[in-house]
C-alpha atoms as a PDB file:
ATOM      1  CA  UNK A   1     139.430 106.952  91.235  1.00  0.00           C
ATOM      2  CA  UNK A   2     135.746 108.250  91.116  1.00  0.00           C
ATOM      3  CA  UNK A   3     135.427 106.580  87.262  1.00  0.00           C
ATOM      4  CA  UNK A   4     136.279 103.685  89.158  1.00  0.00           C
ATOM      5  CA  UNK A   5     134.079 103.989  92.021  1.00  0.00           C
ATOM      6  CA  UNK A   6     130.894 104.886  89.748  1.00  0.00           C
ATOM      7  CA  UNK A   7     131.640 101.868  87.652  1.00  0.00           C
ATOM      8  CA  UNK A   8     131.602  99.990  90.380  1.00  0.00           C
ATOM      9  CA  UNK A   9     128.243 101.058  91.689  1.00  0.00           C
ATOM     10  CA  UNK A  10     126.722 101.128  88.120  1.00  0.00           C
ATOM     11  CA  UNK A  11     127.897  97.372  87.776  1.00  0.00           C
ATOM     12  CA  UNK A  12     126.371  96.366  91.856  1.00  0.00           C
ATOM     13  CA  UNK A  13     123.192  98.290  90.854  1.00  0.00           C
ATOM     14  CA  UNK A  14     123.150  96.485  87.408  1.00  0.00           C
ATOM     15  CA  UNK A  15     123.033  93.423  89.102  1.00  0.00           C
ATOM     16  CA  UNK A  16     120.445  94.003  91.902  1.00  0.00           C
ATOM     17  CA  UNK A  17     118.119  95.116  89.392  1.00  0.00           C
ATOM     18  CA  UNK A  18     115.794  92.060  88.524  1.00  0.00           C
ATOM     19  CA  UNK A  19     114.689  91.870  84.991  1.00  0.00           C
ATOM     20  CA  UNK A  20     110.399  92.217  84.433  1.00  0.00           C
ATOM     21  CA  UNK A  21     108.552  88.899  84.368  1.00  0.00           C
ATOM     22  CA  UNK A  22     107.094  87.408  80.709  1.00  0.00           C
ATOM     23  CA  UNK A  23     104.486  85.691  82.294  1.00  0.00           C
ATOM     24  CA  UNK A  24     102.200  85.806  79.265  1.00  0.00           C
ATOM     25  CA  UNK A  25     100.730  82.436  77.909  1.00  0.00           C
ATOM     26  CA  UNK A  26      98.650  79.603  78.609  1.00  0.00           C
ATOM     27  CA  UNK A  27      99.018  77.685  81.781  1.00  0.00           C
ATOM     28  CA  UNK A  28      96.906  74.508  82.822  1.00  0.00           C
ATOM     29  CA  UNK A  29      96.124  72.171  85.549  1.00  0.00           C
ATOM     30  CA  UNK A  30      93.824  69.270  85.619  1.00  0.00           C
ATOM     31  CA  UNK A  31      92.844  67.390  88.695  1.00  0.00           C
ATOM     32  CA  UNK A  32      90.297  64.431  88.823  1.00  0.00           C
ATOM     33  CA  UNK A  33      87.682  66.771  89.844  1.00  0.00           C
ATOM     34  CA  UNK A  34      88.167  69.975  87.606  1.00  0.00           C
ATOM     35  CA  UNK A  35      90.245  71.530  84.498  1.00  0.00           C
ATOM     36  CA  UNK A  36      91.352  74.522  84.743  1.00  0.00           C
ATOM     37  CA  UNK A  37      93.420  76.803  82.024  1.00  0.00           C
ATOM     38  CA  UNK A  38      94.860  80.187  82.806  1.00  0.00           C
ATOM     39  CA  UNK A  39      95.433  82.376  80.070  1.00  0.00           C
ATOM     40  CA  UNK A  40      97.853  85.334  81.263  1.00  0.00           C
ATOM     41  CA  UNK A  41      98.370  88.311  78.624  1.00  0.00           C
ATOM     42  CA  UNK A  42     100.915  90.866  77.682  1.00  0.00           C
ATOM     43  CA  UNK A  43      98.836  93.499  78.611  1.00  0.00           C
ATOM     44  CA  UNK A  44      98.430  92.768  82.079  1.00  0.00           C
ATOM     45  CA  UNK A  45      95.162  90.951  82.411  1.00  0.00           C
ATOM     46  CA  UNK A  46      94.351  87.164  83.028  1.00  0.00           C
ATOM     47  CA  UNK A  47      91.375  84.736  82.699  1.00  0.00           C
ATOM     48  CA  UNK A  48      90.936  81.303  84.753  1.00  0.00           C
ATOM     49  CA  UNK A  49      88.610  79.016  83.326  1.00  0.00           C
ATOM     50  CA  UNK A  50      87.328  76.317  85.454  1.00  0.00           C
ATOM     51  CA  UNK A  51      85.730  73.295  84.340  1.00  0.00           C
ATOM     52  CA  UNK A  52      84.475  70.206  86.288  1.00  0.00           C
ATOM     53  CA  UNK A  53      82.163  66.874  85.763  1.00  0.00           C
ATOM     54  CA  UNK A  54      79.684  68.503  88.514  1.00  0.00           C
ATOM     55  CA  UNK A  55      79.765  71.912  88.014  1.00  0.00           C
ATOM     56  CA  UNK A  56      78.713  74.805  85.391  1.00  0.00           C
ATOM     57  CA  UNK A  57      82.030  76.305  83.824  1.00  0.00           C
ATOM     58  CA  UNK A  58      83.373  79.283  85.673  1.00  0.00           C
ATOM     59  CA  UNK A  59      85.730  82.329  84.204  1.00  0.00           C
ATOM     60  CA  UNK A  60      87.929  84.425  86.840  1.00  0.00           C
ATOM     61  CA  UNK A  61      89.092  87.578  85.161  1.00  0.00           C
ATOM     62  CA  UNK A  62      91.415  90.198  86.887  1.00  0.00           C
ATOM     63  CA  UNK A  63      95.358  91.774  86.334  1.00  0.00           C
ATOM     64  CA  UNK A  64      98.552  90.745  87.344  1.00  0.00           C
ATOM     65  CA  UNK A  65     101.620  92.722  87.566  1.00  0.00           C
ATOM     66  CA  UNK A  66     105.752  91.414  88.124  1.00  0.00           C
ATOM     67  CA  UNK A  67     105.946  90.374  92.181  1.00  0.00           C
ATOM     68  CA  UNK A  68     107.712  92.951  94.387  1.00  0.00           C
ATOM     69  CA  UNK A  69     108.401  90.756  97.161  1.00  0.00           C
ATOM     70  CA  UNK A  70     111.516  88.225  97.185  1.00  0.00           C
ATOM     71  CA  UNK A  71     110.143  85.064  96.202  1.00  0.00           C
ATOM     72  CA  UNK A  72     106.958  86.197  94.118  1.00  0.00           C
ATOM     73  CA  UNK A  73     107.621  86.400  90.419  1.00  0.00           C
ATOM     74  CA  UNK A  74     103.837  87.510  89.651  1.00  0.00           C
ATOM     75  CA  UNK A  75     100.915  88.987  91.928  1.00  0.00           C
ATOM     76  CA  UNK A  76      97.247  88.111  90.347  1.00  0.00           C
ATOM     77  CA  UNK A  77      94.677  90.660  91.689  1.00  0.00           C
ATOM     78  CA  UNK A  78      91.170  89.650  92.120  1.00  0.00           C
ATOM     79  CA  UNK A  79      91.814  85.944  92.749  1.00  0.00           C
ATOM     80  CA  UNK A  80      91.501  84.142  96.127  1.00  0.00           C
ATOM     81  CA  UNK A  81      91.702  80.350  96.869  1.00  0.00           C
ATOM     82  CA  UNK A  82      89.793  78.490  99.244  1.00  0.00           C
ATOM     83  CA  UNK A  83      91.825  75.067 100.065  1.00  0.00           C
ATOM     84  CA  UNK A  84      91.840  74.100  95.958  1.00  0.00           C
ATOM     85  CA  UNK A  85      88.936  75.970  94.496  1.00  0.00           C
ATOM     86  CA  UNK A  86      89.418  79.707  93.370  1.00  0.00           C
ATOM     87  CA  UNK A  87      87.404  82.431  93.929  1.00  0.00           C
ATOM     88  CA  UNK A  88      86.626  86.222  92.761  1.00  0.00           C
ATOM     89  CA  UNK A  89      88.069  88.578  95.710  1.00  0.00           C
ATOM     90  CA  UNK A  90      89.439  91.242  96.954  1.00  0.00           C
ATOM     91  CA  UNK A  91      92.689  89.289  97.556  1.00  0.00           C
ATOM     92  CA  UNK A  92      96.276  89.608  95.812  1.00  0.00           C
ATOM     93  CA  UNK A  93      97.577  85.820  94.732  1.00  0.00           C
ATOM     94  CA  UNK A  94     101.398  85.410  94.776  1.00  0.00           C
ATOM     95  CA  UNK A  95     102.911  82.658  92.429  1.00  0.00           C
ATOM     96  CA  UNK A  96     106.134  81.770  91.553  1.00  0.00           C
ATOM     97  CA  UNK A  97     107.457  80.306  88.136  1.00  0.00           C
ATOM     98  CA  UNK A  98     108.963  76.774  88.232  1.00  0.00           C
ATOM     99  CA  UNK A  99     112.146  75.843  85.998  1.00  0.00           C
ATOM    100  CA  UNK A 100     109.964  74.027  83.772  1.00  0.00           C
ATOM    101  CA  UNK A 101     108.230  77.546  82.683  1.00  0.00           C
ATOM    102  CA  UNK A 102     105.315  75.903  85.198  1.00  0.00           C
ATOM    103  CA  UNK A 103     103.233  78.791  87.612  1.00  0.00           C
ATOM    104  CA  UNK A 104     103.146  77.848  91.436  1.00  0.00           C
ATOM    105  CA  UNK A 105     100.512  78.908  93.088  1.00  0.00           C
ATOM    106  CA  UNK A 106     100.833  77.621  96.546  1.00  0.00           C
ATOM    107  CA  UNK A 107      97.109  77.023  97.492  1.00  0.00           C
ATOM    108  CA  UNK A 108      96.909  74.203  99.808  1.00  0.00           C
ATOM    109  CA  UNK A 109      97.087  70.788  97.857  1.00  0.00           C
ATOM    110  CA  UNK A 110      96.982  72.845  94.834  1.00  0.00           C
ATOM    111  CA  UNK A 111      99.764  71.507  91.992  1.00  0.00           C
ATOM    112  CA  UNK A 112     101.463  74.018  89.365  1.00  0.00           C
ATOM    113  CA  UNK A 113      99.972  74.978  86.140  1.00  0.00           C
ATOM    114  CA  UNK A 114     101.478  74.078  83.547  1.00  0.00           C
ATOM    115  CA  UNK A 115     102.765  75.967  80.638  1.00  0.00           C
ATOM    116  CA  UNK A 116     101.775  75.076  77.242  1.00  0.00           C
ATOM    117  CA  UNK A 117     104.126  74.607  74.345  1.00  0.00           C
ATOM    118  CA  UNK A 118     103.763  77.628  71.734  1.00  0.00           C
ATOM    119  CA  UNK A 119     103.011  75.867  68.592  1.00  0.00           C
END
C-alpha cells in the first residue's frame, strides 16, 4: 500500500511540475511607426532593437528568466513600456508565448512579436 501511495504522489507531483521555457530566438514586430526585433538567448540575456522613420535606432539589453507566476511563461528584467514604446527600467516585463511560437507582451495597443522561422 505505501508503493502505491508514493507512486501516486510521484505521478501528481510529476504532473504539477511545469517544464522550463525555450524562449531563445528571434522575435519581431513592425508597426507603421517603428521595427522592432528581439533577440532572446540561451544564456539568459536579451536585446530589443528599435528602429523607426523619425528616430535614431535604439538597443534595450537586460535578462530574462522562465515566469513564476500562472500565466507568465517569461519575465524580461530591465524593460518597461510606456503605452507602445519601451524603455530601460527598473521594471520586470511579463509575456506570455502564443500557439504560433509568437511572445505577448501585453503593453497597451502593443501586438505580439513574432517568431522567426530557423532557417
Amino acid at each position: 500500500m505505501k508503493t502505491l501511495c508514493a507512486a501516486v504522489s510521484l505521478i501528481v507531483l510529476a504532473a504539477c511540475t511545469r517544464q522550463p521555457i525555450n524562449a531563445a530566438g528571434i522575435y519581431r514586430l513592425s508597426t507603421a511607426e517603428k521595427s522592432m526585433v528581439l533577440e532572446v538567448r540561451t544564456g539568459g540575456e536579451y536585446v530589443l532593437q528599435i528602429n523607426g522613420a523619425e528616430r535614431n535606432p535604439d538597443q534595450l539589453r537586460g535578462r530574462w528568466e522562465d515566469g513564476r507566476e500562472p500565466g507568465v511563461d517569461v519575465a524580461f528584467h530591465g524593460l518597461q513600456w510606456r503605452g507602445t514604446e519601451p524603455e530601460a527600467g527598473q521594471g520586470i516585463w511579463a509575456a506570455t508565448f502564443e500557439s504560433n511560437g509568437g511572445i505577448c507582451l501585453n503593453a497597451e495597443g502593443l501586438s505580439c512579436f513574432i517568431k522567426d522561422d530557423p532557417a
